[in-house]
C-alpha atoms as a PDB file:
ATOM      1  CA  UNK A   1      70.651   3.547 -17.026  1.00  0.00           C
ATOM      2  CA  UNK A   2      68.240   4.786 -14.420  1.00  0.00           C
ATOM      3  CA  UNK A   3      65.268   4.376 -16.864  1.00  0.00           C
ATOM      4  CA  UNK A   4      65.862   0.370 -17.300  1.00  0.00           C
ATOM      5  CA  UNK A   5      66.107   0.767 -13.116  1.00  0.00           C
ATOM      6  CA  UNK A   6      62.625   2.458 -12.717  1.00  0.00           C
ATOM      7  CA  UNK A   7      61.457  -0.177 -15.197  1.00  0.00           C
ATOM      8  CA  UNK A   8      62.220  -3.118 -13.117  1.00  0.00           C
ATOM      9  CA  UNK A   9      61.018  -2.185 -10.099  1.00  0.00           C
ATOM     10  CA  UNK A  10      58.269  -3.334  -9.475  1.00  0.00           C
ATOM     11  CA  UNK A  11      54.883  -1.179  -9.042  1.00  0.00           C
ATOM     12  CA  UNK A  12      52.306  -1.737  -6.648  1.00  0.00           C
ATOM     13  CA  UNK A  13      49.287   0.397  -6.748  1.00  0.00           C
ATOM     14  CA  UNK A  14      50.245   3.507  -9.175  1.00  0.00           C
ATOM     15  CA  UNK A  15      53.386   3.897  -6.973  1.00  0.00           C
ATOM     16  CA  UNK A  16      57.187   2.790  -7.377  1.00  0.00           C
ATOM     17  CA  UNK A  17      59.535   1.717  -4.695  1.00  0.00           C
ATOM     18  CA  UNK A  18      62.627   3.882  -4.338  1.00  0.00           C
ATOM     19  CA  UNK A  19      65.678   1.255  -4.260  1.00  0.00           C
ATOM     20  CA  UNK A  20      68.649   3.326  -4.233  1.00  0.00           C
ATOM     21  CA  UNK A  21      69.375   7.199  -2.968  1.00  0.00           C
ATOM     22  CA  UNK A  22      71.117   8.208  -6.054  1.00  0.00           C
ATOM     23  CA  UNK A  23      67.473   7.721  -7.742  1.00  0.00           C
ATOM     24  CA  UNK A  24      66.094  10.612  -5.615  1.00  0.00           C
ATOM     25  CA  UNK A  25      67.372  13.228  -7.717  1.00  0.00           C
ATOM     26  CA  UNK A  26      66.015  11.479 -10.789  1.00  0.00           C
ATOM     27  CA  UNK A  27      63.062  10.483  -9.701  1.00  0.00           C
ATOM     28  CA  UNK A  28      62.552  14.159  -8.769  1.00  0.00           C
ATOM     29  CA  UNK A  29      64.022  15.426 -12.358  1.00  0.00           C
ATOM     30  CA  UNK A  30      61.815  13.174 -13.998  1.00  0.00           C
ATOM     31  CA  UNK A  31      58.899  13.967 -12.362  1.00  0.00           C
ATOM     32  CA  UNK A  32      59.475  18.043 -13.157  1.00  0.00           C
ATOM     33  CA  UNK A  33      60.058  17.235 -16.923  1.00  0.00           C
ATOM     34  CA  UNK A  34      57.316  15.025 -17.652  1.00  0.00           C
ATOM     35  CA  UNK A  35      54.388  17.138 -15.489  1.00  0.00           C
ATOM     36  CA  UNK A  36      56.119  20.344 -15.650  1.00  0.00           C
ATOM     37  CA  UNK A  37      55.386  21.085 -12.205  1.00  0.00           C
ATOM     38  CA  UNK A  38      58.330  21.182  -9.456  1.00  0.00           C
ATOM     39  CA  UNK A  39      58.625  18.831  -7.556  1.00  0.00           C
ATOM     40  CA  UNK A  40      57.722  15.023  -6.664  1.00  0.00           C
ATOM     41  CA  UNK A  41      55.714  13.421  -3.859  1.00  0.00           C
ATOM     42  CA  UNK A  42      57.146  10.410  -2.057  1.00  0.00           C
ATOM     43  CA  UNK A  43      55.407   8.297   0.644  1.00  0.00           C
ATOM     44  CA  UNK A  44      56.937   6.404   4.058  1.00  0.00           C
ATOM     45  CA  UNK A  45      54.652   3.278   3.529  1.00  0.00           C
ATOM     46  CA  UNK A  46      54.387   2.977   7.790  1.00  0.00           C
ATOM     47  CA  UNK A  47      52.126   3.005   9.938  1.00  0.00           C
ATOM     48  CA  UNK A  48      51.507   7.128   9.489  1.00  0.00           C
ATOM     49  CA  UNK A  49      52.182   7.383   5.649  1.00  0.00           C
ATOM     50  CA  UNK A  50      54.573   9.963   5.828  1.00  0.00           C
ATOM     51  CA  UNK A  51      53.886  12.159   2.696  1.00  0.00           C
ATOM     52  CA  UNK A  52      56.930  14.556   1.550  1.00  0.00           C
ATOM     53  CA  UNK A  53      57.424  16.700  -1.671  1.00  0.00           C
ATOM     54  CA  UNK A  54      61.365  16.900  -2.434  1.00  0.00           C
ATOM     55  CA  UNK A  55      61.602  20.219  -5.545  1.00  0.00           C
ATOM     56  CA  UNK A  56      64.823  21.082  -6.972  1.00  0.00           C
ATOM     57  CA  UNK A  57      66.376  24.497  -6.263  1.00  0.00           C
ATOM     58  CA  UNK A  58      69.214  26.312  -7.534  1.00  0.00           C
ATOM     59  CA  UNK A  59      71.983  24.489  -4.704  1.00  0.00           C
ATOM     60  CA  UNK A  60      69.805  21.135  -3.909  1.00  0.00           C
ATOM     61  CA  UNK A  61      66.353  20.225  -2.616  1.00  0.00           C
ATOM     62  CA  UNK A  62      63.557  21.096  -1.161  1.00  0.00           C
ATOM     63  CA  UNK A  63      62.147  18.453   1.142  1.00  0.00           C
ATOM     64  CA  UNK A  64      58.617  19.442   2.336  1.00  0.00           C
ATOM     65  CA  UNK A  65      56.749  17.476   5.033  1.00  0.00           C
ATOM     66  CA  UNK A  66      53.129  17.548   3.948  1.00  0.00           C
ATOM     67  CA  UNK A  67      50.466  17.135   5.447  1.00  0.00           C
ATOM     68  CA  UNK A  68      47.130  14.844   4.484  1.00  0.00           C
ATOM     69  CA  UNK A  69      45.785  17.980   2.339  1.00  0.00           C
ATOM     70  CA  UNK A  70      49.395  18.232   0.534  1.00  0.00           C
ATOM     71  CA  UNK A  71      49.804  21.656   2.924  1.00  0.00           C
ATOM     72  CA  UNK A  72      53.808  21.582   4.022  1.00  0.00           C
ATOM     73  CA  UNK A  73      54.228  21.303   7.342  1.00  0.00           C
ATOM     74  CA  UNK A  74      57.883  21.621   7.553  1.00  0.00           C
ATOM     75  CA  UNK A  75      60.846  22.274   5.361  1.00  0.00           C
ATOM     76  CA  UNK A  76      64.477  21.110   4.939  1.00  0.00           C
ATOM     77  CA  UNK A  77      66.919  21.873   2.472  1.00  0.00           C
ATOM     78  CA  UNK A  78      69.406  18.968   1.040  1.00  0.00           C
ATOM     79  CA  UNK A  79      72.531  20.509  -0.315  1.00  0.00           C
ATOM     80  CA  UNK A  80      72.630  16.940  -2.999  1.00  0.00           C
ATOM     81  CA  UNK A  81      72.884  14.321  -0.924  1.00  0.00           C
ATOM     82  CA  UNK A  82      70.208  12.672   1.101  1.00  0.00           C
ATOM     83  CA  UNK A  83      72.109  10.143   3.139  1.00  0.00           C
ATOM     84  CA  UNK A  84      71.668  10.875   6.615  1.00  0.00           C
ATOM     85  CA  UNK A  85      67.880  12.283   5.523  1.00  0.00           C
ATOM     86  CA  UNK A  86      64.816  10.535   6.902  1.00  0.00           C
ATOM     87  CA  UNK A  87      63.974   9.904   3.293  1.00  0.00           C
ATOM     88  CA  UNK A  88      67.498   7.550   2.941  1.00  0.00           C
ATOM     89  CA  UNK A  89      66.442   5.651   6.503  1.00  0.00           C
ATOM     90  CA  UNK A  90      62.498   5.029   4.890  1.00  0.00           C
ATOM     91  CA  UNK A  91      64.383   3.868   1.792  1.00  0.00           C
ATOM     92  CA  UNK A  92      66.587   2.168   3.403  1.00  0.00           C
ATOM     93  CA  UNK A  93      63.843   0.063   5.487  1.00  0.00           C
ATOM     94  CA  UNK A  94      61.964  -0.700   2.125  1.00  0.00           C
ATOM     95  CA  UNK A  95      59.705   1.959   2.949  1.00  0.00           C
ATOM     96  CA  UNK A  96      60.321   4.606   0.576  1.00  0.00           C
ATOM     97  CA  UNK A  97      57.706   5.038  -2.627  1.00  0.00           C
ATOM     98  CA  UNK A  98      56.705   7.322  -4.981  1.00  0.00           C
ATOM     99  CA  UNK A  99      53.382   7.779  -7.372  1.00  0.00           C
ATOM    100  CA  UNK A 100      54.396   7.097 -11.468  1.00  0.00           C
ATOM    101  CA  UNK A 101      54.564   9.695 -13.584  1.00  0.00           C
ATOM    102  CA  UNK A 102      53.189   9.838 -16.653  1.00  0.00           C
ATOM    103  CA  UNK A 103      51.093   7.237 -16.931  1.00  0.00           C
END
């Protein structure tokens, strides 16, 4: 189901747009199977480019701010559920992208 989602959204320069919440977790999944690194990067397309890195752990996520060298400059921890997040709001304004994996 989620793979036939990912597949028609559409791509625009190596990076996908995050449509729905409940894709979070699999985009991040995904991402740790396929590269076997923990861990995804997602970007707030705004006027800063807000990069993050959301890992799982063993009772959620971590959600790391990064900063331009991919150095964290803050972390959260989601116990499952990222409504209420700043990641939900940027994907909520259309903002919310992530880089393919897998090429």
């Amino acid at each position: 189901m989620y793979a036939m989602l990912i597949r028609s959204r559409a791509a625009f320069g190596g990076y996908l747009r995050v449509s729905d919440v409940k894709d979070i977790p699999f985009l991040v999944k995904e991402s740790e199977v396929v590269t076997g690194e923990p861990g995804r990067n997602f970007v707030v397309a705004s006027a800063d480019r807000l990069l993050y890195r959301v890992a799982t752990t063993p009772t959620g996520y971590k959600v790391e701010r990064l900063d331009y060298d991919n150095r964290p400059m803050s972390v959260s921890y989601v116990g499952g559920e990222f409504e209420g997040h700043s990641l939900a709001e940027a994907l909520q304004a259309g903002q919310l992208f992530t880089p393919t994996v897998g090429g």
